[in-house]
C-alpha atoms as a PDB file:
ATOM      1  CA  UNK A   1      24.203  -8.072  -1.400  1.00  0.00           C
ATOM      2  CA  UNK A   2      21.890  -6.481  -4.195  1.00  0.00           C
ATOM      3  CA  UNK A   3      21.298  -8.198  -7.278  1.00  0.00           C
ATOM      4  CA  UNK A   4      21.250  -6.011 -10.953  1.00  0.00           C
ATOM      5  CA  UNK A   5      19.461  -7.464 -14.212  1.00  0.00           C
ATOM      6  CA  UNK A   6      18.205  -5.498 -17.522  1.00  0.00           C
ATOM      7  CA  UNK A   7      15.290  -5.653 -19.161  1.00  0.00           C
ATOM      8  CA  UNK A   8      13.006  -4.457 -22.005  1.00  0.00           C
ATOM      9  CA  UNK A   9       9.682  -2.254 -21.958  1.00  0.00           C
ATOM     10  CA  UNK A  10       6.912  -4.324 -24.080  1.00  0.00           C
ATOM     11  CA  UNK A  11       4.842  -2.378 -26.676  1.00  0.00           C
ATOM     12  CA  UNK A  12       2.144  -2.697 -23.725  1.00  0.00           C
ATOM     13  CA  UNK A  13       4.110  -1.131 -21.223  1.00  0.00           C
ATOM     14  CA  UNK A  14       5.558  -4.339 -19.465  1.00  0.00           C
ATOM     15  CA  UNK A  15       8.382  -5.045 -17.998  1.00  0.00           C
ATOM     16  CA  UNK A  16       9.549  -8.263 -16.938  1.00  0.00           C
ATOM     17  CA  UNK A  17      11.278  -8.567 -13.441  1.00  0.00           C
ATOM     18  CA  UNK A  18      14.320 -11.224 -14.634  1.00  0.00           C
ATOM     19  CA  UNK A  19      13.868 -14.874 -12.713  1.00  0.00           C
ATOM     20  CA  UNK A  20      17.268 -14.627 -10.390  1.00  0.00           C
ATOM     21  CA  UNK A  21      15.359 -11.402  -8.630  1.00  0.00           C
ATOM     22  CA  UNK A  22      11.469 -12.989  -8.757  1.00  0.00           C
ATOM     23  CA  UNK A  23      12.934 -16.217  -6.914  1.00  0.00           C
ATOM     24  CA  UNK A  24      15.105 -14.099  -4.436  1.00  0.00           C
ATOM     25  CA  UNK A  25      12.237 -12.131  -3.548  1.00  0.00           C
ATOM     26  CA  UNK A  26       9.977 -14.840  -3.708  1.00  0.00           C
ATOM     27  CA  UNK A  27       7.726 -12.982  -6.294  1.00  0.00           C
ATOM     28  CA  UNK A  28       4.584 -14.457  -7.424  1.00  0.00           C
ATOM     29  CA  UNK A  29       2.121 -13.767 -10.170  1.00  0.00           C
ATOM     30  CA  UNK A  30      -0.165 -10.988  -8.478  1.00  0.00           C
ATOM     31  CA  UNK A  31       2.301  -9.346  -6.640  1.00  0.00           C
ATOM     32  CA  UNK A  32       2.076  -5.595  -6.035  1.00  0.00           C
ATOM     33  CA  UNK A  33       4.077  -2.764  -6.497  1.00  0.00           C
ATOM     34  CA  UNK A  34       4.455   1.299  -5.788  1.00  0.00           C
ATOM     35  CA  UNK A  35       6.000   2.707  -8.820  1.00  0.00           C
ATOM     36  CA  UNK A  36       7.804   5.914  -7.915  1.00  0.00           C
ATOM     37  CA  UNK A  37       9.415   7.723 -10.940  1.00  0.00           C
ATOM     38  CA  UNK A  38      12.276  10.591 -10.036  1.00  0.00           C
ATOM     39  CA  UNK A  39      14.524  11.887 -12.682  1.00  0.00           C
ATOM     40  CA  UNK A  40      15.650   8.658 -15.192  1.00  0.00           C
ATOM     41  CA  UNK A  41      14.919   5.968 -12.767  1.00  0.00           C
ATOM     42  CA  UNK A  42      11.920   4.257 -11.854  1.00  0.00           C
ATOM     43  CA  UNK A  43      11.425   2.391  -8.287  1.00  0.00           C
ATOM     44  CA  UNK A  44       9.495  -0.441  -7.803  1.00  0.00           C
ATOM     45  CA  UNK A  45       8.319  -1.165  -4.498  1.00  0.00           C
ATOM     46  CA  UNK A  46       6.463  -4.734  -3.291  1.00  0.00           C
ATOM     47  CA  UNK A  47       3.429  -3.942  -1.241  1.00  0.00           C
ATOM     48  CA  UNK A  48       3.000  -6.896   1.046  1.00  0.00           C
ATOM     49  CA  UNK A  49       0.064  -7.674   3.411  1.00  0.00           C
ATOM     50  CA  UNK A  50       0.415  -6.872   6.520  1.00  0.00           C
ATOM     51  CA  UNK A  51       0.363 -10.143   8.733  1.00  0.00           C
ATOM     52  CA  UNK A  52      -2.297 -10.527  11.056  1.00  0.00           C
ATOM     53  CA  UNK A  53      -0.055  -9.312  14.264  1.00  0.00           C
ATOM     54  CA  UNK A  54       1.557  -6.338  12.610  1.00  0.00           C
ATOM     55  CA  UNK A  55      -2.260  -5.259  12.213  1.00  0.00           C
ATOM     56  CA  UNK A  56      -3.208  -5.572  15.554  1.00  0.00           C
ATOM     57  CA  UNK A  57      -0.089  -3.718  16.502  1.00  0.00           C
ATOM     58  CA  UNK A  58      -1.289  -0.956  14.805  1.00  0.00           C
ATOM     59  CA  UNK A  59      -4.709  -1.141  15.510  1.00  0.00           C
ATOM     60  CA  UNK A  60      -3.657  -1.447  19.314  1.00  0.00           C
ATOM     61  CA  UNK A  61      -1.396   1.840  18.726  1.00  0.00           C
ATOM     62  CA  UNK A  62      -4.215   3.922  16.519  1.00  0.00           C
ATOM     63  CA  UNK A  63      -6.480   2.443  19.894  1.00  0.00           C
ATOM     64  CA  UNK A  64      -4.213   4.098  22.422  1.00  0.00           C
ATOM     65  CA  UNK A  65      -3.551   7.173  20.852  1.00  0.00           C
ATOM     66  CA  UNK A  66      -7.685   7.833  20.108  1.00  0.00           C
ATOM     67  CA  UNK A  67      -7.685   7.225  24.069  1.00  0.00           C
ATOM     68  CA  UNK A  68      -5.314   9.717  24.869  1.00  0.00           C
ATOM     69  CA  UNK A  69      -6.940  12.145  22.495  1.00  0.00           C
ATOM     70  CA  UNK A  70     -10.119  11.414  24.165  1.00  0.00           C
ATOM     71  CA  UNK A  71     -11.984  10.189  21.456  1.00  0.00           C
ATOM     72  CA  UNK A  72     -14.790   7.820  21.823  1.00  0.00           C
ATOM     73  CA  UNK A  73     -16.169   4.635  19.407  1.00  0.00           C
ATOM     74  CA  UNK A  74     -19.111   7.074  19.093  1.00  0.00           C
ATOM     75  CA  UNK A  75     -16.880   9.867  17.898  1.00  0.00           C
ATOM     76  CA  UNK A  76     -15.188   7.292  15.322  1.00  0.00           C
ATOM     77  CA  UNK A  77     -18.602   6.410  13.912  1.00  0.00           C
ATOM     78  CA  UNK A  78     -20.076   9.377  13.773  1.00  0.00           C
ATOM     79  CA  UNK A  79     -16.764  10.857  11.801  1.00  0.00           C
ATOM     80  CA  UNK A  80     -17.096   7.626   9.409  1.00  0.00           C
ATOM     81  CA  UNK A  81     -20.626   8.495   8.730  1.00  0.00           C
ATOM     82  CA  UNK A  82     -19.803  11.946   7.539  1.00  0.00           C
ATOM     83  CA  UNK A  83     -17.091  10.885   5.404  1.00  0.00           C
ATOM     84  CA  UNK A  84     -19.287   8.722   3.793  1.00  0.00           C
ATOM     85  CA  UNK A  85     -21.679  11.476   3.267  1.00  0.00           C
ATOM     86  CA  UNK A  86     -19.628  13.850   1.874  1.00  0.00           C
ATOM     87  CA  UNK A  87     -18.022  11.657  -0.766  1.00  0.00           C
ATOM     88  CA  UNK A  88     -21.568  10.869  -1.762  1.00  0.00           C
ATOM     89  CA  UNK A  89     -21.951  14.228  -2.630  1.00  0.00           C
ATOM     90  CA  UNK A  90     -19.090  14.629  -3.835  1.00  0.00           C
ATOM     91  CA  UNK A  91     -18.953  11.939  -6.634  1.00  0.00           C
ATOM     92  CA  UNK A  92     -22.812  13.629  -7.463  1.00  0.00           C
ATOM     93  CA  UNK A  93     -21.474  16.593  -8.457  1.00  0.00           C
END
């Protein structure tokens, strides 16, 4: 079941998210959002953490699929490196 509020755009662009919806999503001060915008209504979106297992399940699936691709740690590092290098010069210009 959804819950609906309204609120008010401050003269400094806030918005407060009313209490009933902060406590059912167990909002804090600091949280995150993705705003996404499309026609008249506006999305917010919590970004959350991921936990420390949902990382390594992705870190385990990114792992197996550089394997299969036949990519080594040096390959990795090397790529890294000339990102890095590039945005150098990039930000230089």
């Amino acid at each position: 079941m959804s819950t609906m509020a309204t609120t008010k755009l401050s003269s400094k662009g806030q918005v407060v998210i009313p209490e009933e919806i902060r406590g059912k999503l167990r909002l804090e001060s600091g949280s995150q959002f993705l705003v996404y915008a499309q026609g008249d209504t506006v999305f917010l979106k919590l970004v959350s953490t991921p936990s420390k297992e949902d990382l390594n399940k992705m870190m385990a699936k990114a792992r197996a699929a550089a394997k299969k691709a036949g990519l080594t740690q040096d390959d990795v590092e090397k790529e890294i490196k000339s990102h890095r290098r590039s945005k150098k010069k990039s930000s230089k210009a």
